[in-house]
N, C-alpha and C. Protein backbone atom coordinates (compact mmCIF):
# COMPACT_ATOMS: atom_id res chain seq x y z
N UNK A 1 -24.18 71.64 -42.34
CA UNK A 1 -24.22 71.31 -40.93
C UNK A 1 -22.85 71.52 -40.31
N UNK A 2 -22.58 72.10 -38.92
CA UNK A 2 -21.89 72.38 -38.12
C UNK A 2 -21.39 71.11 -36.97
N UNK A 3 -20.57 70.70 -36.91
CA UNK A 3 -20.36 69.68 -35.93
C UNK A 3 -19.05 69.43 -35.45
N UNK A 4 -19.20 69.65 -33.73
CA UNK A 4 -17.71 70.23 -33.01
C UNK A 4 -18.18 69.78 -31.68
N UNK A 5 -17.53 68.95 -31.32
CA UNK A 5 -16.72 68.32 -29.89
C UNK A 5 -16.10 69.24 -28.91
N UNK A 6 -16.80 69.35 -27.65
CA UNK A 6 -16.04 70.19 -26.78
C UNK A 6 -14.87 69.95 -26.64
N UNK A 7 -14.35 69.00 -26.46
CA UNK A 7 -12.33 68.42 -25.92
C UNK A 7 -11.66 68.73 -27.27
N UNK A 8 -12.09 68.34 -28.32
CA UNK A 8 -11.55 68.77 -29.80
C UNK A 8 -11.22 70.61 -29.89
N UNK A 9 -12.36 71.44 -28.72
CA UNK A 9 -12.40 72.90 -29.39
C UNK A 9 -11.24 73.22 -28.10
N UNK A 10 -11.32 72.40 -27.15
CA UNK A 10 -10.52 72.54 -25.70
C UNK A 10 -9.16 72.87 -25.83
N UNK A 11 -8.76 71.64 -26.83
CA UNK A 11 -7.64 71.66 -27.43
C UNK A 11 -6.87 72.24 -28.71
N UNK A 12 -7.69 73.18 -29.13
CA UNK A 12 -7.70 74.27 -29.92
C UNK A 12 -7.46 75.69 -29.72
N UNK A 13 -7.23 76.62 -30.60
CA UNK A 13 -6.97 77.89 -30.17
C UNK A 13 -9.10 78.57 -29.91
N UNK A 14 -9.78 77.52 -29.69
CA UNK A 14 -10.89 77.97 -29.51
C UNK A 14 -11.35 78.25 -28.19
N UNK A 15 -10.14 77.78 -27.26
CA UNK A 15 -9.82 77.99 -25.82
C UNK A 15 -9.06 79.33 -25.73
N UNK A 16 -10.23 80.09 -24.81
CA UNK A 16 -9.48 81.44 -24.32
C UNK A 16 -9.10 81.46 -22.95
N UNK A 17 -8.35 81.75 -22.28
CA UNK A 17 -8.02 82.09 -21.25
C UNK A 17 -7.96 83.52 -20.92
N UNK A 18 -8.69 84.05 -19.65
CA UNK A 18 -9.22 85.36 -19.16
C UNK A 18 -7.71 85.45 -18.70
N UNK A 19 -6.86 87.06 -19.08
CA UNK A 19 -6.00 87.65 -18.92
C UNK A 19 -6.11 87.48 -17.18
N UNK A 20 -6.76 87.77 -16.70
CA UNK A 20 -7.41 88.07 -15.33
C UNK A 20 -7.02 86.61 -14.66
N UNK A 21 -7.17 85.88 -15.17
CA UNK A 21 -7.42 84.71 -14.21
C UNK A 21 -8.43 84.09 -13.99
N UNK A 22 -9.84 84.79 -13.73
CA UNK A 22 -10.99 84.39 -13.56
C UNK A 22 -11.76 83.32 -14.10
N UNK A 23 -11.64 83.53 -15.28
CA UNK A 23 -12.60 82.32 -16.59
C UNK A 23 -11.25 81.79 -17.45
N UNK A 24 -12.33 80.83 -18.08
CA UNK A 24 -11.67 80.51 -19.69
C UNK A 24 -12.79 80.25 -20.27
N UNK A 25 -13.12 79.91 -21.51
CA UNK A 25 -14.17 80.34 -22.36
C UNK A 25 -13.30 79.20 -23.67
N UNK A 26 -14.18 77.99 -24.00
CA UNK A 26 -13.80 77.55 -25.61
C UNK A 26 -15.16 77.96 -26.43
N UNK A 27 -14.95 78.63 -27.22
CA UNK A 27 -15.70 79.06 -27.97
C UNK A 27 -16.27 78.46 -29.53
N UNK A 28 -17.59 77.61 -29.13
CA UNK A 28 -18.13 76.38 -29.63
C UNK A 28 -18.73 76.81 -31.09
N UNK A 29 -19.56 78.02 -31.24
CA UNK A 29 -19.66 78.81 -31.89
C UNK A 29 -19.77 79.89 -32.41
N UNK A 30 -19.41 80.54 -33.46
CA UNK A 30 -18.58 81.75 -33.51
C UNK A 30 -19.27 83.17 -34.76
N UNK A 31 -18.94 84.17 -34.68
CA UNK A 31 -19.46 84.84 -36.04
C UNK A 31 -19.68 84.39 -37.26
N UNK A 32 -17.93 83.85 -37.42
CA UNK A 32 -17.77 83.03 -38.58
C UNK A 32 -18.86 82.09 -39.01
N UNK A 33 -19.27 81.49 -37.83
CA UNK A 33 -20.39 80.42 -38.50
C UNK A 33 -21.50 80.65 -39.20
N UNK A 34 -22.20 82.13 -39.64
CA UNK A 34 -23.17 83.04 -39.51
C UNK A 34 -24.82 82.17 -39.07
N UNK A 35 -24.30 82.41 -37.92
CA UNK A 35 -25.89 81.78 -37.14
C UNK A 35 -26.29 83.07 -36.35
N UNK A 36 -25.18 83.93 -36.55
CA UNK A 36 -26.41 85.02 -35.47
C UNK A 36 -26.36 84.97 -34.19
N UNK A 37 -25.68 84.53 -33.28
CA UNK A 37 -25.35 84.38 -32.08
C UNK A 37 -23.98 83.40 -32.06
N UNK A 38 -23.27 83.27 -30.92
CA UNK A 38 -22.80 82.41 -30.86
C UNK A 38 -22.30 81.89 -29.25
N UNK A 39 -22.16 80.66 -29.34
CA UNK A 39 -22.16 79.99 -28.07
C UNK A 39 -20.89 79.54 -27.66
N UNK A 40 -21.03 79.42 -26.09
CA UNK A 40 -19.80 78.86 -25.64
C UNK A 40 -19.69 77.77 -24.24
N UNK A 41 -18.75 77.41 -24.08
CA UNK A 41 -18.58 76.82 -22.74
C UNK A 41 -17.75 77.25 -21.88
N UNK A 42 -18.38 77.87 -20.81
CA UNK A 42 -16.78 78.67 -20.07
C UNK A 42 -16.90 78.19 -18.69
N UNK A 43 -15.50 77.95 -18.13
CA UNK A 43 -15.39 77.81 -16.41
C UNK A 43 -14.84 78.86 -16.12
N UNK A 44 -15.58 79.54 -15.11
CA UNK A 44 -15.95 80.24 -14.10
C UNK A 44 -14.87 79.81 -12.74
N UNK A 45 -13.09 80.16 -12.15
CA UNK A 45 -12.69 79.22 -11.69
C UNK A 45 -13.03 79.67 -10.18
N UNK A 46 -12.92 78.79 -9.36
CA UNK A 46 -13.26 78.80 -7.78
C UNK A 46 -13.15 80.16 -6.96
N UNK A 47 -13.64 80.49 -6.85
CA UNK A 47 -13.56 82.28 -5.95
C UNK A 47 -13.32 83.88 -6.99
N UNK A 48 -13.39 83.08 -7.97
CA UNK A 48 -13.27 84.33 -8.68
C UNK A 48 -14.58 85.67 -8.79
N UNK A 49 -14.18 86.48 -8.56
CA UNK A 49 -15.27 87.74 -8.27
C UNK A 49 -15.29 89.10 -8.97
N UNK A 50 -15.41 89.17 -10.33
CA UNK A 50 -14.91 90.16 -10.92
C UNK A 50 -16.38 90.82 -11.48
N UNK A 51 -16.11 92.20 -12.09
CA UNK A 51 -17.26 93.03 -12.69
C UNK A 51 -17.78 92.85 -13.98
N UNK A 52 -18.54 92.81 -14.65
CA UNK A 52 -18.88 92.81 -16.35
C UNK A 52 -19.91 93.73 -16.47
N UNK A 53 -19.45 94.20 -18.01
CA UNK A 53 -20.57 95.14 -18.29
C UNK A 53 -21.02 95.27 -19.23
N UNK A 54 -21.78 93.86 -20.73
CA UNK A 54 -21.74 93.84 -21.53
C UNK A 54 -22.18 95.25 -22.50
N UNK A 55 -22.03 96.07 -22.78
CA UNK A 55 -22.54 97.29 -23.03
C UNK A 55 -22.85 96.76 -24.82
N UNK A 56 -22.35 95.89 -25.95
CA UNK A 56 -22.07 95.87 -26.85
C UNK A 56 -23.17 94.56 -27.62
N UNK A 57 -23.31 93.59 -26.31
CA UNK A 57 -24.01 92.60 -26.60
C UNK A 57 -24.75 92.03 -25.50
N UNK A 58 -26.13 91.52 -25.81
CA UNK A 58 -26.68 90.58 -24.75
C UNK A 58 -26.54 89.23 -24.68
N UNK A 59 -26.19 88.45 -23.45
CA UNK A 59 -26.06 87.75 -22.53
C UNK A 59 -27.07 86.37 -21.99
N UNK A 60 -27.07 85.23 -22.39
CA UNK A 60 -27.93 84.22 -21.90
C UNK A 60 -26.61 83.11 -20.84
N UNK A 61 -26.74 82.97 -19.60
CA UNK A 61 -26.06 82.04 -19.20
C UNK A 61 -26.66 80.80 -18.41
N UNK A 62 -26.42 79.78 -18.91
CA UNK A 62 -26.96 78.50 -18.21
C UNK A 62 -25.84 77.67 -17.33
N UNK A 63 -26.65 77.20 -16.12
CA UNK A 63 -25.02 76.58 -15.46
C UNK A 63 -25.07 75.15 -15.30
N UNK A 64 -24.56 74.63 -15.52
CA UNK A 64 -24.55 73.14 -16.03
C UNK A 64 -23.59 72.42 -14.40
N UNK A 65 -22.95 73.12 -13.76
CA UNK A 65 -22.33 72.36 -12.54
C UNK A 65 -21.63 74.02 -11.99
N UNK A 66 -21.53 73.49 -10.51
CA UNK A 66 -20.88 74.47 -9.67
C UNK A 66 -22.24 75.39 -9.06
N UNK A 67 -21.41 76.61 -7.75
CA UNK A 67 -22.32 77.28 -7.96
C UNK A 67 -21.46 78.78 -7.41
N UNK A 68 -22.87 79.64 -7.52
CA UNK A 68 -21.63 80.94 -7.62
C UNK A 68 -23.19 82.09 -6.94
N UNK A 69 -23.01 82.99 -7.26
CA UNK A 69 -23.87 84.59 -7.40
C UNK A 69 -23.66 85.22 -8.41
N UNK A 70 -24.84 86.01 -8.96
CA UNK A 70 -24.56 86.93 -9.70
C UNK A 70 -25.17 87.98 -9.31
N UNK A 71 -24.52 89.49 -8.95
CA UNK A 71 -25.21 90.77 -8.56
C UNK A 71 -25.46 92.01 -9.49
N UNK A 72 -26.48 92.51 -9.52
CA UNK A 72 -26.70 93.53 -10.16
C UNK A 72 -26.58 94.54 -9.90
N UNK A 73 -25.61 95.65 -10.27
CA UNK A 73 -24.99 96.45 -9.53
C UNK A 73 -26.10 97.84 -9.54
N UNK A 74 -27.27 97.82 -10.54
CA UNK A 74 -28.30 98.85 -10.36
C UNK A 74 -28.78 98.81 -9.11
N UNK A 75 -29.21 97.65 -8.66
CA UNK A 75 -30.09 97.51 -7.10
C UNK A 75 -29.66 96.85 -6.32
N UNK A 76 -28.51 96.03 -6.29
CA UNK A 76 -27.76 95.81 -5.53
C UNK A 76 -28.30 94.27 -5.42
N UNK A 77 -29.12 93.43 -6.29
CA UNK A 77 -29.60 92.59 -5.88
C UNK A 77 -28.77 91.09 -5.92
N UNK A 78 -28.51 89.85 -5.04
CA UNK A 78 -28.15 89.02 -5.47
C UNK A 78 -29.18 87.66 -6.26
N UNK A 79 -28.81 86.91 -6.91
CA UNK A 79 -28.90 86.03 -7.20
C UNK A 79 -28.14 84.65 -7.08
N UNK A 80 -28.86 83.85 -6.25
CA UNK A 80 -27.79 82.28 -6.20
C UNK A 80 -27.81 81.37 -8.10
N UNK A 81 -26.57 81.15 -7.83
CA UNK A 81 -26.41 80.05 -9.58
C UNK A 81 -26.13 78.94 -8.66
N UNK A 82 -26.75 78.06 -9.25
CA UNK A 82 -26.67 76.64 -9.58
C UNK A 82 -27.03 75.99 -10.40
N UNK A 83 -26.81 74.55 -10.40
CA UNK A 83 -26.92 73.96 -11.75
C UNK A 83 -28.54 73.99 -12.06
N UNK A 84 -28.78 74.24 -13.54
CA UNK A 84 -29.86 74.45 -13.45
C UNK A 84 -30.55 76.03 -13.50
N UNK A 85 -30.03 76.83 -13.10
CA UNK A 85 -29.82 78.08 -12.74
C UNK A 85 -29.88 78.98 -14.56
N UNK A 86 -30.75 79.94 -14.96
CA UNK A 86 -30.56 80.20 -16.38
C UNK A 86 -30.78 82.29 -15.70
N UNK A 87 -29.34 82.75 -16.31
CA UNK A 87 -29.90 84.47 -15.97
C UNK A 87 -29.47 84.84 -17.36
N UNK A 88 -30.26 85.35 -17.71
CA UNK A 88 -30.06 86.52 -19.17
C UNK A 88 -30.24 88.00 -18.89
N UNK A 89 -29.01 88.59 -19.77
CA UNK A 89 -28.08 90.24 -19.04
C UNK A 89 -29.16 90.56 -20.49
N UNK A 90 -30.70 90.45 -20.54
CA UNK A 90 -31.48 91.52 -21.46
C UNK A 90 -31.20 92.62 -21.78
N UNK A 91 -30.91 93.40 -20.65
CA UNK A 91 -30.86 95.10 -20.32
C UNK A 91 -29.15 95.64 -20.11
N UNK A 92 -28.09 94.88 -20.82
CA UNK A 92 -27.04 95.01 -20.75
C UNK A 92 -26.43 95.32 -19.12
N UNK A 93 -26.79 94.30 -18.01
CA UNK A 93 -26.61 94.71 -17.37
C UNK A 93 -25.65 94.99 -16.44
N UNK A 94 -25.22 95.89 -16.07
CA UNK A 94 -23.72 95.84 -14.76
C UNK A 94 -23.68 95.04 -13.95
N UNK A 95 -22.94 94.56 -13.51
CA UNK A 95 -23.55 92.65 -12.98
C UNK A 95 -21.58 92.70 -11.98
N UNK A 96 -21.67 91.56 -10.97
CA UNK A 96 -20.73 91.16 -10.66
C UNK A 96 -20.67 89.54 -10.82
N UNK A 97 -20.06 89.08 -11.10
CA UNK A 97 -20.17 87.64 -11.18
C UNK A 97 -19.23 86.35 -9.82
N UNK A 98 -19.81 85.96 -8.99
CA UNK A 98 -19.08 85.22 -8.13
C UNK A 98 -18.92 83.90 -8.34
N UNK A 99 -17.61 83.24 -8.10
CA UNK A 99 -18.07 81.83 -8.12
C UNK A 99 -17.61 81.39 -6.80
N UNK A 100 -18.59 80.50 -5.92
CA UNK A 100 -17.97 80.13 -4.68
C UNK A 100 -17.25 78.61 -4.83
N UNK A 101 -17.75 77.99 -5.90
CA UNK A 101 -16.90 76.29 -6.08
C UNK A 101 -16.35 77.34 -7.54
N UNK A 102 -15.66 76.02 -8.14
CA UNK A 102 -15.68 76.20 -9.68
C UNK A 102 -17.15 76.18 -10.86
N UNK A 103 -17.69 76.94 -11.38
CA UNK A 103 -18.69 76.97 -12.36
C UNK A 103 -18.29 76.48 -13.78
N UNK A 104 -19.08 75.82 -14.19
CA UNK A 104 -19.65 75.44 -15.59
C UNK A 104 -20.70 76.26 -16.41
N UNK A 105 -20.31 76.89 -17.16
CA UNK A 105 -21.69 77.98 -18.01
C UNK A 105 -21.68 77.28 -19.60
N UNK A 106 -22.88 77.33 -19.60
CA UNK A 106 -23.14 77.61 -21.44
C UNK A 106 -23.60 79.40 -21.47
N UNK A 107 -22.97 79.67 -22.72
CA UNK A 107 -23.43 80.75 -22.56
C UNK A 107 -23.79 81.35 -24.31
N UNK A 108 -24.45 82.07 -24.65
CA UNK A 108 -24.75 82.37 -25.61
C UNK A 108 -24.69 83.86 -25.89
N UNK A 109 -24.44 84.68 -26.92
CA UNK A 109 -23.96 86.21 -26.83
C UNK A 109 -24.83 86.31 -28.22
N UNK A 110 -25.59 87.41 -28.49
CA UNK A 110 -26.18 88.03 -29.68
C UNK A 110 -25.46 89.86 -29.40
N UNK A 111 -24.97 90.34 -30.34
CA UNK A 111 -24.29 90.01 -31.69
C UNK A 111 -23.31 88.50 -31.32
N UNK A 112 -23.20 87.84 -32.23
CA UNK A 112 -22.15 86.68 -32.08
C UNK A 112 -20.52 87.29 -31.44
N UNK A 113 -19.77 86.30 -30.87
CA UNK A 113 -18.80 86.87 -30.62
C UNK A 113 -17.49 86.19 -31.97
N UNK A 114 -16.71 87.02 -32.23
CA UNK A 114 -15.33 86.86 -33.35
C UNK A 114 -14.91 85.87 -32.57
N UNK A 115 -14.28 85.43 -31.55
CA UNK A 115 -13.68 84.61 -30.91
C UNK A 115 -12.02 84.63 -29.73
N UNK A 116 -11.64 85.86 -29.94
CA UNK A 116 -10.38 86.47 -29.30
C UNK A 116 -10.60 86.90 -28.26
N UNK A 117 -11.93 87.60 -27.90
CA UNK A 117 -12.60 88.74 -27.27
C UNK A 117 -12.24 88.20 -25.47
N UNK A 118 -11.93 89.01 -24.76
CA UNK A 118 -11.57 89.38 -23.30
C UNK A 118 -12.16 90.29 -23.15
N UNK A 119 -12.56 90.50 -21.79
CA UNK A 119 -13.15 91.54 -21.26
C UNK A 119 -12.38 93.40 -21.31
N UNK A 120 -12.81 94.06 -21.50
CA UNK A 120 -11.97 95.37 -21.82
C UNK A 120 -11.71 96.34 -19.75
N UNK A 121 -11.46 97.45 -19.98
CA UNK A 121 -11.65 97.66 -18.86
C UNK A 121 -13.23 97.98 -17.92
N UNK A 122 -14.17 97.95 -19.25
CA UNK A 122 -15.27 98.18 -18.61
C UNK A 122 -15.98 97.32 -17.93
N UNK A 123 -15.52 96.45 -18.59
CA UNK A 123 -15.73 94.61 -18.29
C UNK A 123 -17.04 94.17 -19.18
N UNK A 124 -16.49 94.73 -20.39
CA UNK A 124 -17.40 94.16 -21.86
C UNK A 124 -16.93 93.79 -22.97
N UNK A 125 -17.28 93.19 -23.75
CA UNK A 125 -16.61 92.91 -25.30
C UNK A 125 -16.46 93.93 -26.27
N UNK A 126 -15.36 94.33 -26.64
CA UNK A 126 -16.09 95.02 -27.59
C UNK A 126 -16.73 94.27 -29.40
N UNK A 127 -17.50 95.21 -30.10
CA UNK A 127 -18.03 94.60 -30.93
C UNK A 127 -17.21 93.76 -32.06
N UNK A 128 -15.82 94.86 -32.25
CA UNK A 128 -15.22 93.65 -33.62
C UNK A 128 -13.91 93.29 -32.95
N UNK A 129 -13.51 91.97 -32.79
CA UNK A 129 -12.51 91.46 -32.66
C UNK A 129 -11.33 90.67 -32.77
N UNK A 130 -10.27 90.05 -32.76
CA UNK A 130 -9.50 89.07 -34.20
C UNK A 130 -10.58 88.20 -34.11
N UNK A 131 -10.41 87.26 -35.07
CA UNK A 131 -11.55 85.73 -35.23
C UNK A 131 -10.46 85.39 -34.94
N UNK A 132 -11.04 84.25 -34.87
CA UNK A 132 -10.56 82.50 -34.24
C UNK A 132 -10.13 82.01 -36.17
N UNK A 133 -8.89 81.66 -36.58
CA UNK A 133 -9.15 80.74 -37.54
C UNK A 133 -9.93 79.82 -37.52
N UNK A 134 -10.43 78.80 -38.48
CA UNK A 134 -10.71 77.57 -38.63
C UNK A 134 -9.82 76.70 -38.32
């Protein structure tokens, strides 16, 4: 059994901070763990408006507080987030992500993510990246 405290991982190198500014991401669970996905908790900070494009892995996000948009850059469509709010990037999709307060996400990634991982210039992960020690 696996068992980990968000403020414990907060205060860990399991806290990433987006080069960008935009997010931070503590990363709750990881490759290492071999579960096959792995999950996280990330804030989303107040006005941030940037592109993603997971090309490498798919995408489940749940929003637990705040609220924001997310657009799909195939059809141009928006979507409102709020709490409560669940969008999954199935189809790897080109997406913009807004936040109009500060956001709260759970988020979950299949392939799992290593734990280092920032967005590249495409605005995706790529597949292998440093791990996170224990």
């Amino acid at each position: 059994m696996i068992v980990r405290d968000l403020i414990s991982a907060e205060q860990s190198n399991r806290r990433i901070v987006s080069p960008d500014g935009n997010w931070e991401s503590t990363r709750m669970l990881l490759k290492d763990d071999n579960m096959g996905f792995s999950f996280h908790i990330t804030t989303i900070y107040k006005h941030a408006d940037f592109q993603m494009h997971y090309q490498n892995h798919l995408e489940s996000v749940y929003c637990i507080s705040g609220e924001g948009e997310v657009e799909t850059l195939a059809d141009g469509k928006k979507f409102p987030i709020k709490p409560g709010t669940l969008y999954i990037l199935d189809k790897h999709d080109k997406h913009i992500l807004r936040a109009f307060e500060e956001m709260k996400m759970a988020c979950v990634f299949n392939p799992p993510l290593s734990g280092k991982e920032v967005h590249n210039a495409e605005g995706a992960y790529e597949l292998e990246a440093e791990a996170i020690s224990a």
